[in-house]
C-alpha atoms as a PDB file:
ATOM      1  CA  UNK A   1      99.067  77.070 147.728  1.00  0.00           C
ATOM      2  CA  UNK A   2      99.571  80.370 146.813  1.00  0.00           C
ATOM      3  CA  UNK A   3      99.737  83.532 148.451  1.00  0.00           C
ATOM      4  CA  UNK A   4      96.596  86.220 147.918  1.00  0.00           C
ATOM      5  CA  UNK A   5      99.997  88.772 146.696  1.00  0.00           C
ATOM      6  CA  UNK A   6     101.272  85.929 143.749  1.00  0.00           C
ATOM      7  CA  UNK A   7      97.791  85.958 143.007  1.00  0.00           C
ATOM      8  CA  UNK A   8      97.103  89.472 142.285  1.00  0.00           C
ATOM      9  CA  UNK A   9     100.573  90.047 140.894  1.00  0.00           C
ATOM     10  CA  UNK A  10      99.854  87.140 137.826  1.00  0.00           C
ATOM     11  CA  UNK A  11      96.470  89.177 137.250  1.00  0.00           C
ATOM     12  CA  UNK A  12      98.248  92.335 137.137  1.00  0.00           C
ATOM     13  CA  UNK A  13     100.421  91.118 134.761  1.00  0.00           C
ATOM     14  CA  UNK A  14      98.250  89.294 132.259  1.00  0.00           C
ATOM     15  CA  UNK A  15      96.174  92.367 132.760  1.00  0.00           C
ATOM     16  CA  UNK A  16      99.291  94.794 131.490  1.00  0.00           C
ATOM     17  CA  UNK A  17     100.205  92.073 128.720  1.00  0.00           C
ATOM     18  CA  UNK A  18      96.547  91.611 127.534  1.00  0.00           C
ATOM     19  CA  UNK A  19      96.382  95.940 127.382  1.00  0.00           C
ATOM     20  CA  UNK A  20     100.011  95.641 125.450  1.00  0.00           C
ATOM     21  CA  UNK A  21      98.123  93.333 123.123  1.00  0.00           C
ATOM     22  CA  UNK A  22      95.035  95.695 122.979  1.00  0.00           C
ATOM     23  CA  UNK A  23      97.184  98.659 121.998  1.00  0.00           C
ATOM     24  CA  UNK A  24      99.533  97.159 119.754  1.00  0.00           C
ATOM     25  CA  UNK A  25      96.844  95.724 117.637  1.00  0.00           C
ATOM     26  CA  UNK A  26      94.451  99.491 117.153  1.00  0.00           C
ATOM     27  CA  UNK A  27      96.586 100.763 114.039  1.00  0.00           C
ATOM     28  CA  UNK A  28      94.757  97.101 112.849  1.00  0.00           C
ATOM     29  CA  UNK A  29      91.710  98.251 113.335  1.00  0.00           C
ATOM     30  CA  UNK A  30      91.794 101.862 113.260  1.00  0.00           C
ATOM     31  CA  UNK A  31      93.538 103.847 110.364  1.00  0.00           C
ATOM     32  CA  UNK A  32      94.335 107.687 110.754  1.00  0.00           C
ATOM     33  CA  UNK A  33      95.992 109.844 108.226  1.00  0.00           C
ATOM     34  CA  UNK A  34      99.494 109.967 108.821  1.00  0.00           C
ATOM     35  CA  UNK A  35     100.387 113.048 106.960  1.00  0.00           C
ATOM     36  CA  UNK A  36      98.742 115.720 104.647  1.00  0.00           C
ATOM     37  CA  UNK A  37      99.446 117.089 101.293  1.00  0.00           C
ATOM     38  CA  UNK A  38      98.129 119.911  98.998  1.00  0.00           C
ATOM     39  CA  UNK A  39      98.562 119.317  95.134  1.00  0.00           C
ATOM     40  CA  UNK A  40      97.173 120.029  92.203  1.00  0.00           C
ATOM     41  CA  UNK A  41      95.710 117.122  89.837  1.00  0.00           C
ATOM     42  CA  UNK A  42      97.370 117.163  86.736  1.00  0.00           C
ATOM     43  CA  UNK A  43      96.021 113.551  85.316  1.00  0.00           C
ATOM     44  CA  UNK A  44      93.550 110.744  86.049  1.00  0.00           C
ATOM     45  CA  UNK A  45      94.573 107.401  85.437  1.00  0.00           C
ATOM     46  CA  UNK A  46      91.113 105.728  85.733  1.00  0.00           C
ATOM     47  CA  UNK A  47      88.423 105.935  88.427  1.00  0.00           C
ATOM     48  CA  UNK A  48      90.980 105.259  91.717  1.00  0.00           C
ATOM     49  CA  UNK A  49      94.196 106.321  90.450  1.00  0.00           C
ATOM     50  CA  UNK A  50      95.526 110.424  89.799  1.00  0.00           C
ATOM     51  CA  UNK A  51      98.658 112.285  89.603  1.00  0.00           C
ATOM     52  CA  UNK A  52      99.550 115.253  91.810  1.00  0.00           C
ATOM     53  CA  UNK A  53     102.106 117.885  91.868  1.00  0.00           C
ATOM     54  CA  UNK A  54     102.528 119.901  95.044  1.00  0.00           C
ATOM     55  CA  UNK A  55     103.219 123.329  95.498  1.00  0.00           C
ATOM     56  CA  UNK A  56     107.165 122.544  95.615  1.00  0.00           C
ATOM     57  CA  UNK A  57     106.980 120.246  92.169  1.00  0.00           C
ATOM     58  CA  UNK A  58     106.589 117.008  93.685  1.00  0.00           C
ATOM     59  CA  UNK A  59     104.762 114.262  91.205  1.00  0.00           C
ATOM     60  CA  UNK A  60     102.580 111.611  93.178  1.00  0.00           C
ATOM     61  CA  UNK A  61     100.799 109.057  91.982  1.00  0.00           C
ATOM     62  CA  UNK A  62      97.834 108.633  94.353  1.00  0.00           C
ATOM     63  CA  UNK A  63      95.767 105.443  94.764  1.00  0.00           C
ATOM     64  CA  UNK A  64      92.398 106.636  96.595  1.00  0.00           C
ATOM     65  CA  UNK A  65      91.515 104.877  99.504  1.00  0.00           C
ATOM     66  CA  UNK A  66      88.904 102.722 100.530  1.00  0.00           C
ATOM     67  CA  UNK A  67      87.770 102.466  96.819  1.00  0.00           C
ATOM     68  CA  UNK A  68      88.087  99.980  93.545  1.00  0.00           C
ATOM     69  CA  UNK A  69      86.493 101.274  90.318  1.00  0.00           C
ATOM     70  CA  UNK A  70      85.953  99.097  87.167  1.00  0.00           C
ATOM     71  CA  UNK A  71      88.912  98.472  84.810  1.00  0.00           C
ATOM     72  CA  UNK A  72      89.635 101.094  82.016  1.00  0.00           C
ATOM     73  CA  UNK A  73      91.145  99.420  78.670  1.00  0.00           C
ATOM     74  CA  UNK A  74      94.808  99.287  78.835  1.00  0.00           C
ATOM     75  CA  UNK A  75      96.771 100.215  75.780  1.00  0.00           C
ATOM     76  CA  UNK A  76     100.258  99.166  74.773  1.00  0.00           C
ATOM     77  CA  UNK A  77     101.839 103.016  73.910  1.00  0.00           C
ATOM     78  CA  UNK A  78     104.457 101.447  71.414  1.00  0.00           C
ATOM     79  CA  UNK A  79     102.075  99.293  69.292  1.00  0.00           C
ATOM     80  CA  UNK A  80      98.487 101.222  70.128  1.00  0.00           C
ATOM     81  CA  UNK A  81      96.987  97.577  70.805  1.00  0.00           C
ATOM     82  CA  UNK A  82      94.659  96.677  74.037  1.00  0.00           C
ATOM     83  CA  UNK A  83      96.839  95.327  76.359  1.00  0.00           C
ATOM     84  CA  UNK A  84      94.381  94.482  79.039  1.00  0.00           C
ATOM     85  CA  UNK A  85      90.123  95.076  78.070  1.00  0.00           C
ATOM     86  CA  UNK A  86      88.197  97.252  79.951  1.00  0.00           C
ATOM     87  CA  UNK A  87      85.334  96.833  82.270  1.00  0.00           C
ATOM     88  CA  UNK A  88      81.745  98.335  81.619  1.00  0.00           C
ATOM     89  CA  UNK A  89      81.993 101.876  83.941  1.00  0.00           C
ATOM     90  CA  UNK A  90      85.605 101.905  84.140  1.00  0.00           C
ATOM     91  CA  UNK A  91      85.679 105.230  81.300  1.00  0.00           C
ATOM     92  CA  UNK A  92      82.699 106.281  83.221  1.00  0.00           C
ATOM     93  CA  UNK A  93      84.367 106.283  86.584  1.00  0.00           C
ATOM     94  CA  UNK A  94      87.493 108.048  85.154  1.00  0.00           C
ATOM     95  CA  UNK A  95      85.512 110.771  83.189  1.00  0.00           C
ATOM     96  CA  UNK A  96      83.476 110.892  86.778  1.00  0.00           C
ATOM     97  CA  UNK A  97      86.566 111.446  88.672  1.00  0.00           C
ATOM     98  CA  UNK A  98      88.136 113.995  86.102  1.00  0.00           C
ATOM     99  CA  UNK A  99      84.911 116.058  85.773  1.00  0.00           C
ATOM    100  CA  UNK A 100      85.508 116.325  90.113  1.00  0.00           C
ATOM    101  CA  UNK A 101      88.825 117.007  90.162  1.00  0.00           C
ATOM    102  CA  UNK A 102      90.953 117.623  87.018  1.00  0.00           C
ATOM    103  CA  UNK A 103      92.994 120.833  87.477  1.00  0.00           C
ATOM    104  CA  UNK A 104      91.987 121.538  90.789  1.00  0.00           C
ATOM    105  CA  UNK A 105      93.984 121.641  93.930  1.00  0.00           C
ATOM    106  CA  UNK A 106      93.113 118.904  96.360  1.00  0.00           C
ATOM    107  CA  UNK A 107      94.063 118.186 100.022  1.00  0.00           C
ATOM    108  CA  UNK A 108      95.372 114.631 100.064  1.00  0.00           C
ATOM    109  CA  UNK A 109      95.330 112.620 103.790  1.00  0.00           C
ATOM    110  CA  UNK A 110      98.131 109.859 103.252  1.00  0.00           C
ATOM    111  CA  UNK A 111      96.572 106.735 104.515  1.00  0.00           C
ATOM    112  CA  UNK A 112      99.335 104.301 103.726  1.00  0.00           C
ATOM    113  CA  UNK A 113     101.821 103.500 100.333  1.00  0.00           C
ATOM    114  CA  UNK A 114     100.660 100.249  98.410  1.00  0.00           C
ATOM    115  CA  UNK A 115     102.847  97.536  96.793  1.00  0.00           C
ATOM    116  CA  UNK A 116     103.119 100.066  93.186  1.00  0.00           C
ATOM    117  CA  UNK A 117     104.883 102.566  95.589  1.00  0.00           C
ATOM    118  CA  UNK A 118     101.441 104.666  94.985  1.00  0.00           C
ATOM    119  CA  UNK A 119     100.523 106.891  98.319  1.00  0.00           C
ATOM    120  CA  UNK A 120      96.614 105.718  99.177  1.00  0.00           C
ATOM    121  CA  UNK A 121      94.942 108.654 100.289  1.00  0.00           C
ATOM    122  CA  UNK A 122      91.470 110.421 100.939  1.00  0.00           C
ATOM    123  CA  UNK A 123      91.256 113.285  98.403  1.00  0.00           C
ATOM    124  CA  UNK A 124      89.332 116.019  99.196  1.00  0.00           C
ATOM    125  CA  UNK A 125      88.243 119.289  97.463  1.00  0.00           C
ATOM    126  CA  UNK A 126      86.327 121.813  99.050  1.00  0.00           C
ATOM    127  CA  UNK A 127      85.154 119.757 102.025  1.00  0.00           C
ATOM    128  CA  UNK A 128      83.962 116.744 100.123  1.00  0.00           C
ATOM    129  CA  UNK A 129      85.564 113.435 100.562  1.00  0.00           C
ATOM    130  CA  UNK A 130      86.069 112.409  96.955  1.00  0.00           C
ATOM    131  CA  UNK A 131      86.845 109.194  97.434  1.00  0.00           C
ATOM    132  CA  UNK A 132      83.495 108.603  99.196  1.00  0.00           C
ATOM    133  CA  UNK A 133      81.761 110.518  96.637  1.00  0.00           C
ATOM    134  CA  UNK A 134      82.834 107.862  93.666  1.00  0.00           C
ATOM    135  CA  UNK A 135      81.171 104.810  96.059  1.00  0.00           C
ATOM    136  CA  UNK A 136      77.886 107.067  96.452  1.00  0.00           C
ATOM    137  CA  UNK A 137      77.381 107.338  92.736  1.00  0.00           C
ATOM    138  CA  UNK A 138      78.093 103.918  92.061  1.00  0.00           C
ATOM    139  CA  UNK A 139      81.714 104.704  89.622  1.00  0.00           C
ATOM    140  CA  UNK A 140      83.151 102.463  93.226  1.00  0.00           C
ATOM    141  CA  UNK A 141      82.569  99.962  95.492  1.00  0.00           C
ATOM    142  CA  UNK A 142      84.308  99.843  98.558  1.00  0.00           C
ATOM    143  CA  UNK A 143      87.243  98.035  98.802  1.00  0.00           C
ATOM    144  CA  UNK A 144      86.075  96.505 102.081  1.00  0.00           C
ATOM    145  CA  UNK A 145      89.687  94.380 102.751  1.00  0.00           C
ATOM    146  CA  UNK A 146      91.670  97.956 103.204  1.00  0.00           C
ATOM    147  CA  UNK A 147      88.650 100.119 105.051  1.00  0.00           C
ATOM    148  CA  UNK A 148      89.227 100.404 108.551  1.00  0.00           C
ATOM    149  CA  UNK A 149      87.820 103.139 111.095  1.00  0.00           C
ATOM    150  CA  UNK A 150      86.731 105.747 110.770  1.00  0.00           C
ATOM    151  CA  UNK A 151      85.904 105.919 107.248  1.00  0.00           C
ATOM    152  CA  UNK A 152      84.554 101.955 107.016  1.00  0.00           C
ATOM    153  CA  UNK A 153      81.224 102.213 108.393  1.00  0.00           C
ATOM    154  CA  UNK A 154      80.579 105.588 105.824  1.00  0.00           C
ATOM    155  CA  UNK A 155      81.706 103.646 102.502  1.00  0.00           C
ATOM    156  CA  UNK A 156      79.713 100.597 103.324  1.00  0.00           C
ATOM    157  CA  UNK A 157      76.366 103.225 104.587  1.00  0.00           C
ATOM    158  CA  UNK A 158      77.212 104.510 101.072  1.00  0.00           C
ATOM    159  CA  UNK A 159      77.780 101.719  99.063  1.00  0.00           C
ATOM    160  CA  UNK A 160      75.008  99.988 100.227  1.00  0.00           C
ATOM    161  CA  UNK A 161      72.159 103.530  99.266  1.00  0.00           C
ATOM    162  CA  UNK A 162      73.959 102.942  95.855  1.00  0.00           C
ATOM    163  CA  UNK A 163      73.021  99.444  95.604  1.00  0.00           C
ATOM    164  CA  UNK A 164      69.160  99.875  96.643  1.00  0.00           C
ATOM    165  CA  UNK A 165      69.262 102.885  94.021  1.00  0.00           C
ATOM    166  CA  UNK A 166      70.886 100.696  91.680  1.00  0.00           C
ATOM    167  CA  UNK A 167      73.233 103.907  90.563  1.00  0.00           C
ATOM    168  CA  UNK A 168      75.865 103.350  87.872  1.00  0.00           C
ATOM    169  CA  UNK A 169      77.805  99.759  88.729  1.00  0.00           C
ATOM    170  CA  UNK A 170      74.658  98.245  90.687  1.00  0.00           C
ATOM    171  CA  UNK A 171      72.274  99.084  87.445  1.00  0.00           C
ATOM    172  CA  UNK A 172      74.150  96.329  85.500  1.00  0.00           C
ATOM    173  CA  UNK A 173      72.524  92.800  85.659  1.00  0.00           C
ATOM    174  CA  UNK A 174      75.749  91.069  85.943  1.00  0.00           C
ATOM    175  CA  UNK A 175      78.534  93.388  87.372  1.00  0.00           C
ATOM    176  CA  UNK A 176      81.647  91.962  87.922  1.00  0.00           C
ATOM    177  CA  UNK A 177      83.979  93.578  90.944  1.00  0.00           C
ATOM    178  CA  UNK A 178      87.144  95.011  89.547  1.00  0.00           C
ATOM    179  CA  UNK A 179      88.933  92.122  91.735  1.00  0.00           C
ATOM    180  CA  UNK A 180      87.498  89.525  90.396  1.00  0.00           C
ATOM    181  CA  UNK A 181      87.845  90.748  86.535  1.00  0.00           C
ATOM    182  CA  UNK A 182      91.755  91.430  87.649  1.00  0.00           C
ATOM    183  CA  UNK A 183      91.622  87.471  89.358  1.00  0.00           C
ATOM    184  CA  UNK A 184      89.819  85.942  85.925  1.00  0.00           C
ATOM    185  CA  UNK A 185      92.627  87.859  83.688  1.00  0.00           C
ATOM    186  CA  UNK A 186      95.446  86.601  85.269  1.00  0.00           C
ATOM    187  CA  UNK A 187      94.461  83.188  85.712  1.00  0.00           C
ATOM    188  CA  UNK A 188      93.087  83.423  82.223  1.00  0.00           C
ATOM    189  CA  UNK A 189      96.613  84.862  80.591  1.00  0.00           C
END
């Protein structure tokens, strides 16, 4: 039999491990901004992707966070043909984000670098969160397998008003999500 001490030292311990557990698994499902950066934006790629310089000449290429926009066309620059097709929205997403942004200097909160090397941030400009901005309008939906806290709940809030307004991707009848036309095109060559 054991003793009331062996006992209440096991429970202490699983009690520390299971906290160790707890704590080691937040970043998981929390995501804070590990850094900040002022640039300017000197060109939009399409509806989720810009260019920045900073103040000391540093180019980034900035993937926005929580967000996926429709496909823009992509053209071969050495023979001028369509590489990949479009998506309906995806020039109205870019022309969206460049009518925001273009020029201006933004304050960029570095959420993480993707696979491309690209720094995924929230952009903002004057106090608005940019990024959240493109979901409200319907030029994004959220790109619910990256959102975490605190921003999650916010995108979804927004994505969802966009849907019951049926603004920009949510007025087409059959709207395809950027991941699934960049899933078909592979598979389909």
């Amino acid at each position: 039999m054991q003793s009331v001490k062996t006992k209440f030292s096991k429970n202490i311990i699983a009690s520390l491990l299971a906290l160790l557990l707890i704590a080691a698994a937040l970043p998981y499902f929390t995501q804070a901004a590990q850094r900040t950066i002022v640039g300017t934006v000197t060109y939009i790629t399409d509806g989720d992707t810009i260019h920045v310089v900073t103040a000391e000449q540093t180019k980034l290429k900035v993937r926005l966070y929580g967000i996926d926009c429709p496909e823009t066309v992509k053209m071969n620059h050495q023979t001028g043909a369509v590489s990949k097709p479009g998506q309906p929205y995806g020039d109205e997403a870019k022309d969206a984000l460049t009518a925001a942004i273009y020029g201006k200097q933004v304050t960029l909160e570095v959420m993480d670098v993707d696979r491309y090397k690209r720094i995924v941030c929230i952009v903002w400009y004057q106090n608005r969160n940019i990024n959240l901005e493109m979901v409200s309008a319907g030029y994004a939906e959220a790109f619910v397998d990256y959102l975490r806290p605190p921003y999650r709940d916010a995108f979804l809030r927004a994505q969802q008003e966009a849907k019951s307004a049926g603004n920009g991707i949510w007025s087409l009848p059959n709207y395809e999500s950027p991941g699934l036309f960049r899933k078909r095109l592979k598979i389909g060559g």
